[in-house]
C-alpha atoms as a PDB file:
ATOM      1  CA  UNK A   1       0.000   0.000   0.000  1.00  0.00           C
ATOM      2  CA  UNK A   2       0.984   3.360  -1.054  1.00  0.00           C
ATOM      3  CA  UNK A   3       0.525   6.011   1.771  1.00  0.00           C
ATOM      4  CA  UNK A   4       1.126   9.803   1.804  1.00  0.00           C
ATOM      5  CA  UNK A   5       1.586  11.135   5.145  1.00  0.00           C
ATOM      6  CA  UNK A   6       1.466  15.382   5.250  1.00  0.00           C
ATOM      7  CA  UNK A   7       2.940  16.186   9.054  1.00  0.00           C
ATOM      8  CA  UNK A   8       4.290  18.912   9.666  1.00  0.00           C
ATOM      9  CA  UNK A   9       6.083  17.961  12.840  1.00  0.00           C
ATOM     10  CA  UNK A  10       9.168  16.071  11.379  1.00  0.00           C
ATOM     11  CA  UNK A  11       9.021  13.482  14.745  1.00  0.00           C
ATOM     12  CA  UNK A  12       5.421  12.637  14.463  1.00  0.00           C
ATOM     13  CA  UNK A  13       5.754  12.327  10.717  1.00  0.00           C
ATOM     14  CA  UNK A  14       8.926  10.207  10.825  1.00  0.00           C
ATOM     15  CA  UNK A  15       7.423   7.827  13.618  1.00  0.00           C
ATOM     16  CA  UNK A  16       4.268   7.116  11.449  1.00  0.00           C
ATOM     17  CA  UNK A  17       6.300   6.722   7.995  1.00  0.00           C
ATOM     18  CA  UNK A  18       8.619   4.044  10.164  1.00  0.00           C
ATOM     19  CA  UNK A  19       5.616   2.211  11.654  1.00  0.00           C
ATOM     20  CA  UNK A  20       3.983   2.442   8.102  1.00  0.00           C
ATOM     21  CA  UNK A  21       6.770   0.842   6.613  1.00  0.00           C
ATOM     22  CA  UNK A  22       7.221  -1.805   9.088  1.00  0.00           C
ATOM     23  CA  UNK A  23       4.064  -2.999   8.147  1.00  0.00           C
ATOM     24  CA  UNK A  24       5.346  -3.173   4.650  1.00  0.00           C
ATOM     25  CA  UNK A  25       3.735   0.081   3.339  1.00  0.00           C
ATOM     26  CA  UNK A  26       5.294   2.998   0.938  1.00  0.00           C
ATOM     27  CA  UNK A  27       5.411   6.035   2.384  1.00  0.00           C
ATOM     28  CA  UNK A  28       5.645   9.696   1.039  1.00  0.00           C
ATOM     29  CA  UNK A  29       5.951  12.915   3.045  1.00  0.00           C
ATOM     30  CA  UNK A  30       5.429  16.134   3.121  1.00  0.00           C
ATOM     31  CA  UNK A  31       5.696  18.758   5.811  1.00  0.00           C
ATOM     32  CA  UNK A  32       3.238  21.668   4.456  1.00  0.00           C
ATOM     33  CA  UNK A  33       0.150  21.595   2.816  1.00  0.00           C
ATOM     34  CA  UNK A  34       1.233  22.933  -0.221  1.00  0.00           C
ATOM     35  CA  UNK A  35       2.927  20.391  -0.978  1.00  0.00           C
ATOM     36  CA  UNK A  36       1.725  17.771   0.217  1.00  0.00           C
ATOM     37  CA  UNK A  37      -1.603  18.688  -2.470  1.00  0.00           C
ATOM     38  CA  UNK A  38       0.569  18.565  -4.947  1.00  0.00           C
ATOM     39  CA  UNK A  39       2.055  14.570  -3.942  1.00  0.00           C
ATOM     40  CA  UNK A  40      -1.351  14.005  -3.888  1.00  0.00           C
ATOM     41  CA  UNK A  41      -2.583  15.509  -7.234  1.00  0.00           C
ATOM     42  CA  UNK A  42       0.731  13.894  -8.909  1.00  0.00           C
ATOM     43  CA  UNK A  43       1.188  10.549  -7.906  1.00  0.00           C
ATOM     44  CA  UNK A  44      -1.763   7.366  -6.941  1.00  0.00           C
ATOM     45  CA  UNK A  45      -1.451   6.782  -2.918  1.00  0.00           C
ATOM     46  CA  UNK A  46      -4.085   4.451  -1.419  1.00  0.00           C
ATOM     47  CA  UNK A  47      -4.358   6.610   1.447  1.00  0.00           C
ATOM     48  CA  UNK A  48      -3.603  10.006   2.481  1.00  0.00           C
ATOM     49  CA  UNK A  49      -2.896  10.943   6.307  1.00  0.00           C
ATOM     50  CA  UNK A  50      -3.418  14.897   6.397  1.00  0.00           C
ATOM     51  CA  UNK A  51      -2.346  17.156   9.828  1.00  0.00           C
ATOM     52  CA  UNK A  52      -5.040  19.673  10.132  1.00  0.00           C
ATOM     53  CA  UNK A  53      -2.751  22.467  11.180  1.00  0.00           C
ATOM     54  CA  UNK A  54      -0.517  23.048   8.175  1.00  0.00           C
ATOM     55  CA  UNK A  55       2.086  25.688   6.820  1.00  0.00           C
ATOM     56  CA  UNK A  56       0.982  27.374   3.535  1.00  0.00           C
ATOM     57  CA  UNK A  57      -2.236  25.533   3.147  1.00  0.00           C
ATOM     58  CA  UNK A  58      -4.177  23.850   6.014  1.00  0.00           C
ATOM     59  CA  UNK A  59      -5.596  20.492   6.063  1.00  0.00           C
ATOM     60  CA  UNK A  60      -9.208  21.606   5.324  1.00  0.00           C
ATOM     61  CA  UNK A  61      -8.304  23.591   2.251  1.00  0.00           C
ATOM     62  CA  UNK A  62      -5.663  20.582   1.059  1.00  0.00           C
ATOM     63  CA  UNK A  63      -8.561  18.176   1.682  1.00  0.00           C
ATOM     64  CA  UNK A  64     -11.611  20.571  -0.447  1.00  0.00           C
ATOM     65  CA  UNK A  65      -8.897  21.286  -2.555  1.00  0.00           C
ATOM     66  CA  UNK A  66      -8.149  17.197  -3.995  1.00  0.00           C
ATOM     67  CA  UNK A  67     -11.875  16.669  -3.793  1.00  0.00           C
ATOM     68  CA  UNK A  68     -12.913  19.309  -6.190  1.00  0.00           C
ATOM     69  CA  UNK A  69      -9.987  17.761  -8.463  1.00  0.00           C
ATOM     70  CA  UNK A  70     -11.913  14.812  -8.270  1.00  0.00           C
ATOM     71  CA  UNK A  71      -9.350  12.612  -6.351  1.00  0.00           C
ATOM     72  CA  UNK A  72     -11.438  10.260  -4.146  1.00  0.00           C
ATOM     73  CA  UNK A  73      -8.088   8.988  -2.633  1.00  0.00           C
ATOM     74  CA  UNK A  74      -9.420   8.237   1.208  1.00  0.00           C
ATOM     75  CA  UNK A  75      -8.099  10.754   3.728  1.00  0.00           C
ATOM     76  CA  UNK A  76      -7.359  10.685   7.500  1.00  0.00           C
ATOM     77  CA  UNK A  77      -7.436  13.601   9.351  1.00  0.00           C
ATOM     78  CA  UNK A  78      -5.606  13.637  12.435  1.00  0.00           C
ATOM     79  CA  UNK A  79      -6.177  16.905  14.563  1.00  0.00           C
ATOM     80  CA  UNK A  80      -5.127  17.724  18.044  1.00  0.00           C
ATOM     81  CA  UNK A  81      -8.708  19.091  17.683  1.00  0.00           C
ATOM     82  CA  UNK A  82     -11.406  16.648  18.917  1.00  0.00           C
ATOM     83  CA  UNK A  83     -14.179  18.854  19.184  1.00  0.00           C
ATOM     84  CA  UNK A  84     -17.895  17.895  17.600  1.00  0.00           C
ATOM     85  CA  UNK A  85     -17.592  21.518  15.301  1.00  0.00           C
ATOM     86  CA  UNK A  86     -14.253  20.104  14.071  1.00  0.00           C
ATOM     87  CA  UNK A  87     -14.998  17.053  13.287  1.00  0.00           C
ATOM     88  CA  UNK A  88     -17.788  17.608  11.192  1.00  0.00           C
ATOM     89  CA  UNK A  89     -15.640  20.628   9.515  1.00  0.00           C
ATOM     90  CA  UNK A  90     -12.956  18.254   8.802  1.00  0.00           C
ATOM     91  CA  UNK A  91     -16.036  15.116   7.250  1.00  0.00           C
ATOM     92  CA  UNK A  92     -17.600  18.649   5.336  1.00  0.00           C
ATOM     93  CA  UNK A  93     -14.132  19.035   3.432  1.00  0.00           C
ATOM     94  CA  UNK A  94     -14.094  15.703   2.289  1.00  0.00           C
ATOM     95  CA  UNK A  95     -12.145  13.804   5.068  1.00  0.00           C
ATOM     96  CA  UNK A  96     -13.201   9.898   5.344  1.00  0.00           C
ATOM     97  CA  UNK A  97     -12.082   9.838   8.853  1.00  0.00           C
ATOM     98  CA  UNK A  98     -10.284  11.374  12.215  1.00  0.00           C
ATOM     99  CA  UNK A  99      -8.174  10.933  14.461  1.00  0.00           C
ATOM    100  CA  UNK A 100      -7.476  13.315  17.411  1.00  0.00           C
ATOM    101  CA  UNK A 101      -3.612  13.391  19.003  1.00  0.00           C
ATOM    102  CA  UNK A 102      -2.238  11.930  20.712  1.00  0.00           C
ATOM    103  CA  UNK A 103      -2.956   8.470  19.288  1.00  0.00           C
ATOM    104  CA  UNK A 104      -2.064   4.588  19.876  1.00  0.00           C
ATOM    105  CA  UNK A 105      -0.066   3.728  16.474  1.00  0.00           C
ATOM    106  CA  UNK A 106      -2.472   0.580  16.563  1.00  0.00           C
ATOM    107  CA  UNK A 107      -5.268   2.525  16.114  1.00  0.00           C
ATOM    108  CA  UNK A 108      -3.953   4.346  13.322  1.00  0.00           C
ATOM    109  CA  UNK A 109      -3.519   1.541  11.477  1.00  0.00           C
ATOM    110  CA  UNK A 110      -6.581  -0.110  11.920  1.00  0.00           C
ATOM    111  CA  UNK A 111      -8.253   3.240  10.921  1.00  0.00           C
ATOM    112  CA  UNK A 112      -5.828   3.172   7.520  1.00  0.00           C
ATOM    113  CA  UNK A 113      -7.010  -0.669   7.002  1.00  0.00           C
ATOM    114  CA  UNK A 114     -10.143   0.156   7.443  1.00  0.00           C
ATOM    115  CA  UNK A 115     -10.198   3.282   4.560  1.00  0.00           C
ATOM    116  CA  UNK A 116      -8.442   1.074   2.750  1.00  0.00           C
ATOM    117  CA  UNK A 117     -10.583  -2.813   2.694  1.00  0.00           C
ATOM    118  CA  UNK A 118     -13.395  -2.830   0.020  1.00  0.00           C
ATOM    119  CA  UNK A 119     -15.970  -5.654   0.593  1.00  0.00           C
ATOM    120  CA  UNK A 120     -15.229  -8.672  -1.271  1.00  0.00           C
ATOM    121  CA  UNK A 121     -18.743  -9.105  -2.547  1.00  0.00           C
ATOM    122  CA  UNK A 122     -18.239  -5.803  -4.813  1.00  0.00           C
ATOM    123  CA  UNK A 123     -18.492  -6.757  -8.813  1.00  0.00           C
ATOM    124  CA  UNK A 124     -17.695  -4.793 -11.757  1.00  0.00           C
ATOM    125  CA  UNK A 125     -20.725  -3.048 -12.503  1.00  0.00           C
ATOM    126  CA  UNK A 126     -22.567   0.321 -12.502  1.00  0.00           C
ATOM    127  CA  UNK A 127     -25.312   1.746 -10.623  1.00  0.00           C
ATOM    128  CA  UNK A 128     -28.294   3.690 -12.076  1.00  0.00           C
ATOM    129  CA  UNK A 129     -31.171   4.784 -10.666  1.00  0.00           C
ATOM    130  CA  UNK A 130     -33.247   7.513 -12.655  1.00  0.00           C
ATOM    131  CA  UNK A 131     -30.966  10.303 -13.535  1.00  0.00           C
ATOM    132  CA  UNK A 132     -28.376   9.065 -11.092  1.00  0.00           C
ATOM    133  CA  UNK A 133     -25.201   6.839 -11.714  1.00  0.00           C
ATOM    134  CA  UNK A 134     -22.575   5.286 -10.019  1.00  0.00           C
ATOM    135  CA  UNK A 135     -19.357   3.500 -11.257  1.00  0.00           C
ATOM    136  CA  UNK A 136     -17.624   1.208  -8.683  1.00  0.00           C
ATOM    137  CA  UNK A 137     -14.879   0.298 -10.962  1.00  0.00           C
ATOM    138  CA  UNK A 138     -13.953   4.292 -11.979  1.00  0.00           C
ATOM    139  CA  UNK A 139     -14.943   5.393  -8.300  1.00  0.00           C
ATOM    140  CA  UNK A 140     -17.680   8.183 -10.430  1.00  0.00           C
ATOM    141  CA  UNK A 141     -21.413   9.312  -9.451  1.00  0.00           C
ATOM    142  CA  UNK A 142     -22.953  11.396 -12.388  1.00  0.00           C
ATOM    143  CA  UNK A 143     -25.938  13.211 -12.048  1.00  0.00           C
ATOM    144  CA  UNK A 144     -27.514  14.087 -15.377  1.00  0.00           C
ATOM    145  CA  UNK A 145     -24.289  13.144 -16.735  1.00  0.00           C
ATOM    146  CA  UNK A 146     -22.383  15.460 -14.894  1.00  0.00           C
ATOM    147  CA  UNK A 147     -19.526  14.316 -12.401  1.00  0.00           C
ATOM    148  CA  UNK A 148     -20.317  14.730  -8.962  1.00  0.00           C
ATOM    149  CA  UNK A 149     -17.586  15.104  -6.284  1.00  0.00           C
ATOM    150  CA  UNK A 150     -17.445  12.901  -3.111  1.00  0.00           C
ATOM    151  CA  UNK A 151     -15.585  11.805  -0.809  1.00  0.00           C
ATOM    152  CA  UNK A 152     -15.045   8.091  -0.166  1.00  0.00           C
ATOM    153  CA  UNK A 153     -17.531   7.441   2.177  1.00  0.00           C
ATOM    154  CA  UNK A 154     -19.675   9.771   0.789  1.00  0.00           C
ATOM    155  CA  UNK A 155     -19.654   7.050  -2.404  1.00  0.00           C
ATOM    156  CA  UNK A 156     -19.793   4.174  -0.137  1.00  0.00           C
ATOM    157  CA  UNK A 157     -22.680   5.108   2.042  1.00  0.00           C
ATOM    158  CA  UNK A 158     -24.190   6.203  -1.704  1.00  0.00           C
ATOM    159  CA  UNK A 159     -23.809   2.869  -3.157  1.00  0.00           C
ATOM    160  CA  UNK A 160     -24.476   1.064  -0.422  1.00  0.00           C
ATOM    161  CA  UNK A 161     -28.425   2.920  -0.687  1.00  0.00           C
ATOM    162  CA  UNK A 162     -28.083   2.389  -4.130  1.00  0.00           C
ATOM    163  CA  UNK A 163     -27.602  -1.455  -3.881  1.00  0.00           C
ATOM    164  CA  UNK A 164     -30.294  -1.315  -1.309  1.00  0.00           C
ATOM    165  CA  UNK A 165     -32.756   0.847  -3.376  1.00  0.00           C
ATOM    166  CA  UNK A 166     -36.460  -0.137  -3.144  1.00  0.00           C
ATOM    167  CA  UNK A 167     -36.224  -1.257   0.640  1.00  0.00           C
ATOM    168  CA  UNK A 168     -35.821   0.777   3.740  1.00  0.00           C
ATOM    169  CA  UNK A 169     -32.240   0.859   5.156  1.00  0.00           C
ATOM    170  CA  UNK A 170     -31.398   1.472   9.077  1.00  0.00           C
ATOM    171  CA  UNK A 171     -29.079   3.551  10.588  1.00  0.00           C
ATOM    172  CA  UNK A 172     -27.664   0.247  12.425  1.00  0.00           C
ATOM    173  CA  UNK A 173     -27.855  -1.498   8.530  1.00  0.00           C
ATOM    174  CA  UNK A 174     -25.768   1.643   7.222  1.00  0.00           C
ATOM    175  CA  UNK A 175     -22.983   1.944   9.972  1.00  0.00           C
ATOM    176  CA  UNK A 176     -22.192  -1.878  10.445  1.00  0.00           C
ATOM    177  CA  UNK A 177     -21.482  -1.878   6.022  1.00  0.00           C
ATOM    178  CA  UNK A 178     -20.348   1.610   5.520  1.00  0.00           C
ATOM    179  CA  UNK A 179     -18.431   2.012   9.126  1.00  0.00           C
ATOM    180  CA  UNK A 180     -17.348  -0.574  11.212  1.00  0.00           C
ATOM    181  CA  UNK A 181     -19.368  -0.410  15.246  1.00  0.00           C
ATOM    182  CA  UNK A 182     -15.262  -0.064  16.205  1.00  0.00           C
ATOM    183  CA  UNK A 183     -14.787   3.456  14.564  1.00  0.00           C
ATOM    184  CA  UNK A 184     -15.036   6.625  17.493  1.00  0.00           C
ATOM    185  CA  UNK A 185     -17.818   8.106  15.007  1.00  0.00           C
ATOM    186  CA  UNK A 186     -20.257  10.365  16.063  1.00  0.00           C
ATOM    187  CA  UNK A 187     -24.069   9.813  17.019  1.00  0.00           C
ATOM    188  CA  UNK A 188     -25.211  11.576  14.216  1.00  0.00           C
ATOM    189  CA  UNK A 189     -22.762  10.783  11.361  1.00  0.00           C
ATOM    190  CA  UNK A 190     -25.406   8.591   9.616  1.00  0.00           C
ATOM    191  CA  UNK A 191     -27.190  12.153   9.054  1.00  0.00           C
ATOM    192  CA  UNK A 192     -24.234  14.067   8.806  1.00  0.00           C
ATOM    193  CA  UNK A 193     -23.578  12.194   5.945  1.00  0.00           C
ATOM    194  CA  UNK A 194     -27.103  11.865   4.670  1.00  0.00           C
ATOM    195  CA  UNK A 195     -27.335  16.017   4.257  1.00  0.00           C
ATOM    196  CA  UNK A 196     -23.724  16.266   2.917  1.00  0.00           C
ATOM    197  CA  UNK A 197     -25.144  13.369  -0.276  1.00  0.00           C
ATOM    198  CA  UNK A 198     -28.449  15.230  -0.685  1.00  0.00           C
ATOM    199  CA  UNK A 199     -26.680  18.039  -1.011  1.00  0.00           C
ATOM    200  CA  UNK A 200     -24.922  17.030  -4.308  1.00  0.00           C
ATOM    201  CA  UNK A 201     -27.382  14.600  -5.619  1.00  0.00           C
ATOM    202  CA  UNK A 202     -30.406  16.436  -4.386  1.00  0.00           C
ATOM    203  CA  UNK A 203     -32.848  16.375  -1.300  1.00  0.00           C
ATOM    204  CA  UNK A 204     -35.363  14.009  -3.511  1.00  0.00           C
ATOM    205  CA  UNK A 205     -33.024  11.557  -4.033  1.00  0.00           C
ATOM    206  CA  UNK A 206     -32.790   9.897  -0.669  1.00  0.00           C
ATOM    207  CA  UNK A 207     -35.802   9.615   1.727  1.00  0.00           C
ATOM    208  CA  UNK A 208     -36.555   9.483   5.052  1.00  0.00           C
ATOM    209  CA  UNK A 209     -38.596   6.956   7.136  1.00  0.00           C
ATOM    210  CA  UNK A 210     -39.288   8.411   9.799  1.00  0.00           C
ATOM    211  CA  UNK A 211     -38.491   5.935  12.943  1.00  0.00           C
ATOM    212  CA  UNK A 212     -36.696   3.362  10.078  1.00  0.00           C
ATOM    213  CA  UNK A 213     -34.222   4.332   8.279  1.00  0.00           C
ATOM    214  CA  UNK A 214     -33.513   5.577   4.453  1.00  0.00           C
ATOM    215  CA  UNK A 215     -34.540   4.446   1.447  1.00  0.00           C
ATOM    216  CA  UNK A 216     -33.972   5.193  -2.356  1.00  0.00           C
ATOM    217  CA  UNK A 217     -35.792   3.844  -5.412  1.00  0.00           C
ATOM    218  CA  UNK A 218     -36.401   4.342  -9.076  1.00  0.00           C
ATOM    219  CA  UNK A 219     -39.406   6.688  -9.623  1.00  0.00           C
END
């Protein structure tokens, strides 16, 4: 696995690139935002482990800045920040997930696997419900043929509705398949995320039921 880690305390940032490569990983740095966006932009990483406090450009800008380049490479966002307001400011810009400092190296890489894993049962094969389409081989979502930007678990929690389209899904159904009961997320992520998707594919698109869950389905 290829993994770009933008620190821009040298210690922190050579400690995880060591542990990273003990576990057999390939590891790129950077120590300011600037560029680290453009490691990102220019070369494939599986995984990109962002600082939120940055020189030049901070992690919240680096992060909006590869999503609206369409790069759906999944980011971790680790913060000495562990505030509710930051954390959904840092899921907002496009981070997948986030980790506050100081951390267990364990966890960290358990968070990274977990970014990184793709469930077996995924086939080669597009999505398309009305207007709406998703491509799990190209990582895409059009809307009206035009490319819509998300971030990875944005398009994870979308195809896992679309999959599911034509039967009510839970909030229980969507965290155990989209994130694992293990993951410090928040009560309300399962919304959070909802409102950030309806956002870009429009409020119609996904529905609630009220005291079950969410549902899509062709109209």
């Amino acid at each position: 696995m290829k993994v770009l880690v933008i620190e821009d305390d040298h210690k922190i940032a050579g400690s995880i690139k060591k542990g990273l490569e003990q576990e057999g990983n390939t590891v790129d740095l950077a120590f300011d935002g600037e560029t680290g966006l453009d490691l990102a932009t220019e070369v494939n990483h599986d995984v990109v482990i962002l600082d939120l406090m940055l020189p030049k450009m901070d992690g919240i800008e680096v992060s909006k800045s590869l999503r609206k380049e369409n790069i759906h490479t999944p980011i971790l966002m680790l913060t000495a920040r562990g505030g509710l307001s930051d954390k959904l400011i840092g899921f907002e810009s496009g981070a997948d997930d986030y980790l506050v400092k100081p951390f267990a190296f364990e966890e960290l890489i358990a968070r990274v696997n977990a970014l990184t894993r793709r469930p077996s049962e995924i086939k080669n094969s597009k999505l398309i419900i009305n207007n709406l389409e998703l491509d799990i081989n190209r990582f895409e979502v059009k809307l009206e043929n035009k490319n819509v930007g998300l971030s990875r678990k944005e398009f994870q929690l979308l195809e896992f509705l679309m999959k599911n389209s034509g039967r009510i899904v839970s909030k229980d159904d969507i965290m155990s398949r989209v994130w694992s009961y293990e993951s410090d997320i928040l009560p309300n992520t399962v919304e959070v995320f909802i409102g950030y998707l309806r956002g870009k594919i429009g409020k119609d698109k996904i529905k609630t039921i009220r005291g079950f869950g969410y549902k899509m389905e062709e109209k």
